[in-house]
PDB file of N, CA and C in Angstrom:
ATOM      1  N   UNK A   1       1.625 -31.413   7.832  1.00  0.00           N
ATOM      2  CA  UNK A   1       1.111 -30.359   6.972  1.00  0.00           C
ATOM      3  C   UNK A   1      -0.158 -29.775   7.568  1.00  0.00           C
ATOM      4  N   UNK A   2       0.035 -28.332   7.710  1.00  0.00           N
ATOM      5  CA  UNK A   2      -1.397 -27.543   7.909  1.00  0.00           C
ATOM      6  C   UNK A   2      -2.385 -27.372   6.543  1.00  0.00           C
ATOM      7  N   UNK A   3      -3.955 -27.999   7.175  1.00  0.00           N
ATOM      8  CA  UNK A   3      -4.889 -26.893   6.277  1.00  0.00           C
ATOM      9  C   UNK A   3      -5.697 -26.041   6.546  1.00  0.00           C
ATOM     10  N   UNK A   4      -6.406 -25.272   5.489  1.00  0.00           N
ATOM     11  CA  UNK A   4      -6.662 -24.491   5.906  1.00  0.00           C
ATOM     12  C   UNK A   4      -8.491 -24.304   5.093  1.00  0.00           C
ATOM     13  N   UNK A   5      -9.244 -23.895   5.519  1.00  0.00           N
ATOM     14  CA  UNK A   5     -10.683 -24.065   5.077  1.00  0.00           C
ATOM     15  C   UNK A   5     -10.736 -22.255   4.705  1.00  0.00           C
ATOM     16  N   UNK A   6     -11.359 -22.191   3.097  1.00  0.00           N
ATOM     17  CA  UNK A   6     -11.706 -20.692   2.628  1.00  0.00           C
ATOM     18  C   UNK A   6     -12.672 -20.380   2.123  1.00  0.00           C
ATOM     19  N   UNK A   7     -13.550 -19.399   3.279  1.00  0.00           N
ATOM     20  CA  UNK A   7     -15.150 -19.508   3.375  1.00  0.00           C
ATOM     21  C   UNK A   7     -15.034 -18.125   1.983  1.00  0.00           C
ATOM     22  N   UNK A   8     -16.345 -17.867   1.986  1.00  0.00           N
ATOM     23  CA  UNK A   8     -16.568 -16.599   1.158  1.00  0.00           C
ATOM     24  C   UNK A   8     -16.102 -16.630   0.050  1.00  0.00           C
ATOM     25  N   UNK A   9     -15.616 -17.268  -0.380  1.00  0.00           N
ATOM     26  CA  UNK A   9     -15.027 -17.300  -1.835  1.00  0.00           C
ATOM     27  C   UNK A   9     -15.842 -16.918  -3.275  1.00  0.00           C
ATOM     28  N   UNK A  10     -15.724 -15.990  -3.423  1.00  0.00           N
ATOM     29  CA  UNK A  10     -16.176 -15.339  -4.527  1.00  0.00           C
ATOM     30  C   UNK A  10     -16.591 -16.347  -5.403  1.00  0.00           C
ATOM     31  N   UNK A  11     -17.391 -16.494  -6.528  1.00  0.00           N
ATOM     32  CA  UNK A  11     -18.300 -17.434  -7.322  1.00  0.00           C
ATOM     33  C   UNK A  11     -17.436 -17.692  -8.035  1.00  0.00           C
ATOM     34  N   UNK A  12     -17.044 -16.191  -8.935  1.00  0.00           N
ATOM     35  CA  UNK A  12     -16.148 -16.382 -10.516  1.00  0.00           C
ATOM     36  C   UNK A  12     -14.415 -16.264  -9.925  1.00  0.00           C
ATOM     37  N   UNK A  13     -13.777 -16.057  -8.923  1.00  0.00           N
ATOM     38  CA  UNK A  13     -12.501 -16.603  -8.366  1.00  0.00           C
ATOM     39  C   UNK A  13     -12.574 -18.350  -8.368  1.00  0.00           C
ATOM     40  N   UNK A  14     -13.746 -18.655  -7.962  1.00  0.00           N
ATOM     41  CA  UNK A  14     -13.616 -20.862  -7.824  1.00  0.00           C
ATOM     42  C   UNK A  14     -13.697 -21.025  -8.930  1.00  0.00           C
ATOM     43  N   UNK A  15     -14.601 -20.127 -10.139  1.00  0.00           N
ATOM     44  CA  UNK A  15     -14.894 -20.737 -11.661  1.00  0.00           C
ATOM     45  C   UNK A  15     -13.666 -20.547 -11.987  1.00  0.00           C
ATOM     46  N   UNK A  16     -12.560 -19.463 -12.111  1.00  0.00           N
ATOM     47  CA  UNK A  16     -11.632 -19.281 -12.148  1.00  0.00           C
ATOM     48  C   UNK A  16     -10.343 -20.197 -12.044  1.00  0.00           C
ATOM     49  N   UNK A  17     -10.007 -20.178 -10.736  1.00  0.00           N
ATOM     50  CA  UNK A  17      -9.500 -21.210  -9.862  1.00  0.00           C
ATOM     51  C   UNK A  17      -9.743 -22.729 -10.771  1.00  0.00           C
ATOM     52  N   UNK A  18     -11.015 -23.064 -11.061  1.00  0.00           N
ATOM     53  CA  UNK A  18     -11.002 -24.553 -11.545  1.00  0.00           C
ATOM     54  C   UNK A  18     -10.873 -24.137 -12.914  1.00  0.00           C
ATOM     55  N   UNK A  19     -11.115 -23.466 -13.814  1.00  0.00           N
ATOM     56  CA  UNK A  19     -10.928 -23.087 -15.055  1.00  0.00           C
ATOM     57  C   UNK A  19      -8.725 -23.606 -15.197  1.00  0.00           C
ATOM     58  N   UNK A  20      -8.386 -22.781 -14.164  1.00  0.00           N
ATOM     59  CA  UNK A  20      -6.927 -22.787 -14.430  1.00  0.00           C
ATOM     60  C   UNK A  20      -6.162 -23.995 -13.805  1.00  0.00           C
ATOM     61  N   UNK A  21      -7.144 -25.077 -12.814  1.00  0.00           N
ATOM     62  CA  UNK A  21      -6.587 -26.520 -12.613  1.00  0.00           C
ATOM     63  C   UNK A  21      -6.349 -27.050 -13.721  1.00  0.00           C
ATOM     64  N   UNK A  22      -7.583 -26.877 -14.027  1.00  0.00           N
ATOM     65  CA  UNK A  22      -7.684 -28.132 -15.297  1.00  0.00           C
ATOM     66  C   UNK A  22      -6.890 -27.786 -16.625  1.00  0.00           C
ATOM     67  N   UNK A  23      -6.711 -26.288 -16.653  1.00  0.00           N
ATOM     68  CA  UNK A  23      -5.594 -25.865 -17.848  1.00  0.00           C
ATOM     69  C   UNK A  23      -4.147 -27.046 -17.793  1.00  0.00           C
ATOM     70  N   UNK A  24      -4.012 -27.068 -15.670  1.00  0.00           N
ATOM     71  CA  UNK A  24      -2.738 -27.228 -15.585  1.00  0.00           C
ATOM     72  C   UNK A  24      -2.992 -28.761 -15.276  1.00  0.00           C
ATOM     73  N   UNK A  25      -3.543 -28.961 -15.532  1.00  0.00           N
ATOM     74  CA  UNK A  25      -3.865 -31.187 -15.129  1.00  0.00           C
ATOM     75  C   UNK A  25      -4.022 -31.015 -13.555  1.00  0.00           C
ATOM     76  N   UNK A  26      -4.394 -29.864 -13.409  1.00  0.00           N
ATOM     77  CA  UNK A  26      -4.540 -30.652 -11.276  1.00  0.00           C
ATOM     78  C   UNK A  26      -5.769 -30.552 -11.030  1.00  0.00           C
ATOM     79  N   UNK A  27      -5.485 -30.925  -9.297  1.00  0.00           N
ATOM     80  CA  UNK A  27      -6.986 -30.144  -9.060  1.00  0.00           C
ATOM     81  C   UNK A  27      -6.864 -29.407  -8.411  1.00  0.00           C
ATOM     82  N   UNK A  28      -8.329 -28.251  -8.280  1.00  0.00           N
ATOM     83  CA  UNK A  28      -8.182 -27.134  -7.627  1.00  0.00           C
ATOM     84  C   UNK A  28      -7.404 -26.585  -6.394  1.00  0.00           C
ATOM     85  N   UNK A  29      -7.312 -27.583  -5.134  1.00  0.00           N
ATOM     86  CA  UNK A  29      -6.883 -27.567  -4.405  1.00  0.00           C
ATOM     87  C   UNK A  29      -5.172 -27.863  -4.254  1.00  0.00           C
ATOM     88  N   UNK A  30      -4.779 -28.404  -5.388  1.00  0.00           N
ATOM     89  CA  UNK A  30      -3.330 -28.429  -5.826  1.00  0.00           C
ATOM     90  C   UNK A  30      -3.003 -27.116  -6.363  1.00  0.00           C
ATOM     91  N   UNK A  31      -3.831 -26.484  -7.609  1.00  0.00           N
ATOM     92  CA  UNK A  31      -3.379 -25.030  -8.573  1.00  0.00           C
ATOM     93  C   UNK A  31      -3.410 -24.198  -7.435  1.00  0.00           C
ATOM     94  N   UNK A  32      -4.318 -24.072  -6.324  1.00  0.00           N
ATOM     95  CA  UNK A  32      -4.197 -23.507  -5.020  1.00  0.00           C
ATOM     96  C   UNK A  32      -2.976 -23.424  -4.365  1.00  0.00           C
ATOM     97  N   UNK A  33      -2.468 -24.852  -4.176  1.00  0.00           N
ATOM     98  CA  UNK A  33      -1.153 -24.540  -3.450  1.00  0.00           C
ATOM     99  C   UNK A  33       0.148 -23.891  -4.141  1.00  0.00           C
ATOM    100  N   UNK A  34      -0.246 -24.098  -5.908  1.00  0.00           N
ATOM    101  CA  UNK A  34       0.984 -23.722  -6.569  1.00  0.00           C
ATOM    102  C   UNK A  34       1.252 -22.306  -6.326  1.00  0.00           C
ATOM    103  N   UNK A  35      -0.064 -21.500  -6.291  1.00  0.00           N
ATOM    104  CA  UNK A  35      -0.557 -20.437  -6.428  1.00  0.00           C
ATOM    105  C   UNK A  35       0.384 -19.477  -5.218  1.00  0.00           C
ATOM    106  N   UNK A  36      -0.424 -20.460  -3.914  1.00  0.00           N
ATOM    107  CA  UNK A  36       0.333 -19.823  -2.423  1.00  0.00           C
ATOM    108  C   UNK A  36       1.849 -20.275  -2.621  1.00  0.00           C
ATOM    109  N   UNK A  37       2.295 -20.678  -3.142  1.00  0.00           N
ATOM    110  CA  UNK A  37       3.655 -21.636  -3.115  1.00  0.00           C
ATOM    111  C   UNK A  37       4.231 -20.431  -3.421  1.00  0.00           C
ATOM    112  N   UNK A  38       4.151 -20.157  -4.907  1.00  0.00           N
ATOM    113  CA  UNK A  38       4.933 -18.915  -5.256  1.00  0.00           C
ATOM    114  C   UNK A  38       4.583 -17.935  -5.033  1.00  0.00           C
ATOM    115  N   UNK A  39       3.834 -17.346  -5.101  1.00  0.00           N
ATOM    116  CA  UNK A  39       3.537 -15.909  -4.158  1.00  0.00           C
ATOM    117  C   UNK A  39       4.312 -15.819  -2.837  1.00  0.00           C
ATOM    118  N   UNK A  40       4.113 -16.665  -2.179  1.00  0.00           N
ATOM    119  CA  UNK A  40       4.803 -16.571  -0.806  1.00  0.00           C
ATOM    120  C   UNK A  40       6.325 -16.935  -0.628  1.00  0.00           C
ATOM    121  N   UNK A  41       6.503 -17.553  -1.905  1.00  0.00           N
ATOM    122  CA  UNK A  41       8.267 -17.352  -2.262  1.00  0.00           C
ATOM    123  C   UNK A  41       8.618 -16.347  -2.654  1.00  0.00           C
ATOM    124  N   UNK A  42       8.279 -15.768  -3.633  1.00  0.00           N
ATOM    125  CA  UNK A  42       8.601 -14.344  -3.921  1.00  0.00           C
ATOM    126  C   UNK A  42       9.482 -13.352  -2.782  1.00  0.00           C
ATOM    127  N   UNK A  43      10.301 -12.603  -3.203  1.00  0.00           N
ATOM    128  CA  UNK A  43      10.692 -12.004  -2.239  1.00  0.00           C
ATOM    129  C   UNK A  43      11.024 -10.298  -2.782  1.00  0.00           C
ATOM    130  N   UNK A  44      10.013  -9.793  -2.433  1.00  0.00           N
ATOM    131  CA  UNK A  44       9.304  -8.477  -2.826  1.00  0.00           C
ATOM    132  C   UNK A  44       9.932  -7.432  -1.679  1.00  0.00           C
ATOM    133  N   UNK A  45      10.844  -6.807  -2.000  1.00  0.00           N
ATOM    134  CA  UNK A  45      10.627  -5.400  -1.191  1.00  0.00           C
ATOM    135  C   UNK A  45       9.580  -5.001  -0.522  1.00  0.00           C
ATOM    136  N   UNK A  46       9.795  -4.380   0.808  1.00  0.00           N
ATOM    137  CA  UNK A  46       8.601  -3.799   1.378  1.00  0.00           C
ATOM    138  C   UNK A  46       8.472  -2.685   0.723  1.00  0.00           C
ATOM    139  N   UNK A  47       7.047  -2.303   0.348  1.00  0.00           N
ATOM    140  CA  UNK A  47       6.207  -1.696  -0.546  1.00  0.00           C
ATOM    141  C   UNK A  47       6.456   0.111   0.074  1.00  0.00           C
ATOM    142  N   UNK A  48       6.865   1.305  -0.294  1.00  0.00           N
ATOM    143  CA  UNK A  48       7.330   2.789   0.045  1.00  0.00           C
ATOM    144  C   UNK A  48       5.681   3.379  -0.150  1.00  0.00           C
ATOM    145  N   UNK A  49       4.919   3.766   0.435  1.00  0.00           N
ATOM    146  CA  UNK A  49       3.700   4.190  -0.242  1.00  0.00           C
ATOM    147  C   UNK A  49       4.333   5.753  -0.829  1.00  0.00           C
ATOM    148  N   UNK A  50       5.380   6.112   0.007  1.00  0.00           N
ATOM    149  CA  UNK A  50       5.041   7.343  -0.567  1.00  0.00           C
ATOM    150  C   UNK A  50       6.235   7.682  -2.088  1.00  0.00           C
ATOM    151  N   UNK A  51       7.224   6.771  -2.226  1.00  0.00           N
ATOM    152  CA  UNK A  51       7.829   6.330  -3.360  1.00  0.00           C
ATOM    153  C   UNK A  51       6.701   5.650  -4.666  1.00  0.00           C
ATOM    154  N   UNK A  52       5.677   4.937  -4.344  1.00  0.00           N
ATOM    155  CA  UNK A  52       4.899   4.714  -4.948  1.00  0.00           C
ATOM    156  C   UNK A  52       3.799   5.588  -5.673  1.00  0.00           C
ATOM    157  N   UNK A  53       3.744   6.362  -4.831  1.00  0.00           N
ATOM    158  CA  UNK A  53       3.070   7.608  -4.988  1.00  0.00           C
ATOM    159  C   UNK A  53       3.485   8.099  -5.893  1.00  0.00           C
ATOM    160  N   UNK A  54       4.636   8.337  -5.734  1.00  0.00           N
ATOM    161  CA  UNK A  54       5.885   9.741  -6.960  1.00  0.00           C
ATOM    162  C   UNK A  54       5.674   8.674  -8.713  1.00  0.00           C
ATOM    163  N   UNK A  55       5.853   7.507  -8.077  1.00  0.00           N
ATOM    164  CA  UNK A  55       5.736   6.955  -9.366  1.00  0.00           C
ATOM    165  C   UNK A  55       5.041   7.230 -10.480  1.00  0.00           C
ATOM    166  N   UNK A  56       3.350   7.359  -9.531  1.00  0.00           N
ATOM    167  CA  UNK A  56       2.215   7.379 -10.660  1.00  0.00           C
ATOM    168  C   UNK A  56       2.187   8.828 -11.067  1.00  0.00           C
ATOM    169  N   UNK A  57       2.942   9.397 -10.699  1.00  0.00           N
ATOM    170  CA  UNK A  57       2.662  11.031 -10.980  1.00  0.00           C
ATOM    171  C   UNK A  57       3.575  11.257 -12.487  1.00  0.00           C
ATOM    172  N   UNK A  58       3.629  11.863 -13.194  1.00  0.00           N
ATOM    173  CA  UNK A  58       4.210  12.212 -13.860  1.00  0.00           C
ATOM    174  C   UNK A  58       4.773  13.545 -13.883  1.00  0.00           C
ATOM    175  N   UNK A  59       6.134  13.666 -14.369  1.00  0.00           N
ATOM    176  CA  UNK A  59       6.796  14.788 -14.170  1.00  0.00           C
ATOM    177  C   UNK A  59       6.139  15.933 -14.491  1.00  0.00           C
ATOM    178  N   UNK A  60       5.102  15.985 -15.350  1.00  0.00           N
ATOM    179  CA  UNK A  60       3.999  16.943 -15.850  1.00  0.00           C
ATOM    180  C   UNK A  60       3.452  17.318 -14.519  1.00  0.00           C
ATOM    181  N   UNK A  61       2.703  16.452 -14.122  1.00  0.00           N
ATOM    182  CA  UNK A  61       1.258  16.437 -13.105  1.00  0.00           C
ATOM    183  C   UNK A  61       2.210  16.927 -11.806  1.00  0.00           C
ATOM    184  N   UNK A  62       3.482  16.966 -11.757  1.00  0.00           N
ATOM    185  CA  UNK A  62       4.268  17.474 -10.178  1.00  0.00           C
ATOM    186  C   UNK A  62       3.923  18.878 -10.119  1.00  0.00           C
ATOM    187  N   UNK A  63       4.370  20.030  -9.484  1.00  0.00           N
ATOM    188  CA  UNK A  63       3.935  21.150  -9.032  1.00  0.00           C
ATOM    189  C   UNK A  63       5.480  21.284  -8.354  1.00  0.00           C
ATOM    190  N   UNK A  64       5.928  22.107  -9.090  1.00  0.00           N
ATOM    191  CA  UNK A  64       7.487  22.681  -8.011  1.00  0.00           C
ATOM    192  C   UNK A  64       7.107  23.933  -7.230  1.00  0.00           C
ATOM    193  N   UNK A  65       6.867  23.746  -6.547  1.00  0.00           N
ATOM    194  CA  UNK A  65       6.236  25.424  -5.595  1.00  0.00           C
ATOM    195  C   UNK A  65       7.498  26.041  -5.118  1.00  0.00           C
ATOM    196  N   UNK A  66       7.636  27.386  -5.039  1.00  0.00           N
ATOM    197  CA  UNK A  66       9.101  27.875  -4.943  1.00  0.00           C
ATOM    198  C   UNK A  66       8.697  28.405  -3.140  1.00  0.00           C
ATOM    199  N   UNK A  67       9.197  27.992  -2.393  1.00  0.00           N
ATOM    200  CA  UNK A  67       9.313  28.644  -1.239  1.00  0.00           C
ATOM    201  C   UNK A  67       9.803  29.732  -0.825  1.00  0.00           C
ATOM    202  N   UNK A  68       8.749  30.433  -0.522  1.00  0.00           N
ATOM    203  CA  UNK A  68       9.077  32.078   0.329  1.00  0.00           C
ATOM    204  C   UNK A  68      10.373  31.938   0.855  1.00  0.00           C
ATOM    205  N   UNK A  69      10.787  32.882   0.826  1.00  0.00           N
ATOM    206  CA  UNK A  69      12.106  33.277   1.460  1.00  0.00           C
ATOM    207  C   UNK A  69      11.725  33.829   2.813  1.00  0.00           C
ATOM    208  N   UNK A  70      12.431  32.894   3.937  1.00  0.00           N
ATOM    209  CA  UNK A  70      12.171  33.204   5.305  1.00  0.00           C
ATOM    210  C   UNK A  70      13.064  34.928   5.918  1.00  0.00           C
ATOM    211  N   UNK A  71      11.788  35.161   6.710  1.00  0.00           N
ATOM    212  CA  UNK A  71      12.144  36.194   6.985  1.00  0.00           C
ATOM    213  C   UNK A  71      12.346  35.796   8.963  1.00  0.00           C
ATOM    214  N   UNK A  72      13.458  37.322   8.915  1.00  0.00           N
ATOM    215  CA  UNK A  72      13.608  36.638  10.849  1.00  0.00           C
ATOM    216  C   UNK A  72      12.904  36.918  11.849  1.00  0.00           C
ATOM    217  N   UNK A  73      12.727  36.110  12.748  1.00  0.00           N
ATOM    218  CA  UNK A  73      12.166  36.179  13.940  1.00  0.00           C
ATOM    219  C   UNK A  73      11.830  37.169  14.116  1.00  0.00           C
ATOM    220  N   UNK A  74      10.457  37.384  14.541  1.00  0.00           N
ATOM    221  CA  UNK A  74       9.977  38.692  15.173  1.00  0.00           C
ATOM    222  C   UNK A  74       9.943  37.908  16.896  1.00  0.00           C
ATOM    223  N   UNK A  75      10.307  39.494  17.545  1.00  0.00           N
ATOM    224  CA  UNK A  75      10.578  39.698  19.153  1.00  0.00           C
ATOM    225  C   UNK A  75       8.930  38.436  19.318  1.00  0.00           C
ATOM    226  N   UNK A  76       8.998  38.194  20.592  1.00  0.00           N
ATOM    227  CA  UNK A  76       7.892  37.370  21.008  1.00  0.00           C
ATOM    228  C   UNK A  76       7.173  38.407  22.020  1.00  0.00           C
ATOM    229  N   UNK A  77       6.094  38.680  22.215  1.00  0.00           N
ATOM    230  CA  UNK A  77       5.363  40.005  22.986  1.00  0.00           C
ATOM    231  C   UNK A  77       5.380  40.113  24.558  1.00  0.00           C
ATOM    232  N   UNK A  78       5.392  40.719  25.045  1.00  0.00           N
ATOM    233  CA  UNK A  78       5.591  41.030  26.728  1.00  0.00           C
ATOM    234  C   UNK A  78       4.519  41.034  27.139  1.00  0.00           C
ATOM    235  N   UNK A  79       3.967  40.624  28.343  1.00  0.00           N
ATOM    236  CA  UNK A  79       2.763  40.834  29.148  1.00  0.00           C
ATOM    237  C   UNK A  79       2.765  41.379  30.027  1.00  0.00           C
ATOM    238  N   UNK A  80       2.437  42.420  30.788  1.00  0.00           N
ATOM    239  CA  UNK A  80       2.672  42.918  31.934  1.00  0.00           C
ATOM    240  C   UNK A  80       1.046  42.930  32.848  1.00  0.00           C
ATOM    241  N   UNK A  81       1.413  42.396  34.128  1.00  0.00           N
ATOM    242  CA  UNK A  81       0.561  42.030  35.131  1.00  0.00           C
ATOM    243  C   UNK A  81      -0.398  43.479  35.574  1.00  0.00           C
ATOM    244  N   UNK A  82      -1.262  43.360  35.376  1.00  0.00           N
ATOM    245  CA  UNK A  82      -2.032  45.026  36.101  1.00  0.00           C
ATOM    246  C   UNK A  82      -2.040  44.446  37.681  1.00  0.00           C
ATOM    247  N   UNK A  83      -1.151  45.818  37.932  1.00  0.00           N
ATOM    248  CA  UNK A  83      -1.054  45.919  39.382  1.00  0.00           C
ATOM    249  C   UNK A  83      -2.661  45.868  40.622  1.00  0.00           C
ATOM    250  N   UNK A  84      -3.798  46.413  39.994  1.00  0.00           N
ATOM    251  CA  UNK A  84      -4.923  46.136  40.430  1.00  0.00           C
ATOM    252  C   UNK A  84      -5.398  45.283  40.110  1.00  0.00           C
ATOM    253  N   UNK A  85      -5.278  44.053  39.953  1.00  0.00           N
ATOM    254  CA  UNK A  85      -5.901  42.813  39.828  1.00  0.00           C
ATOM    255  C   UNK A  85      -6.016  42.322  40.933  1.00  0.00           C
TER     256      UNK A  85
END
């Protein structure tokens, strides 16, 4: 078994963290592993940002913009070389 050491740990995440051992009879470092256990079982779709996006929008807040009607190609312009150059 690997471990693993977790610096920086926020004050009220450990008050936290031990608040919810002791809910569950362990200790911290056990509610820890339950924690990574299932999270990392989970098996979550990779996340669409831009499907995610559409989500939070509401059909209100969308904007249907009607697109110009394309018009055709204009000729592309000629250059002609001055003979005294």
């Amino acid at each position: 078994m690997a471990s693993i050491t977790i610096r920086n740990l926020d004050d009220d995440i450990k008050r936290r963290l031990r608040v919810r051992a002791a809910m569950h009879g362990r200790s911290m470092e056990e509610e820890a592993r339950d924690i990574l256990r299932r999270v990392m079982t989970e098996s979550t779709p990779p996340r669409n940002l831009a499907a995610a996006i559409r989500s939070r929008l509401t059909p209100a807040a969308r904007a249907d913009v009607p697109l110009p009607a394309r018009e055709p190609m204009r000729q592309p312009p000629t250059f002609h070389r001055d003979s005294e150059a």
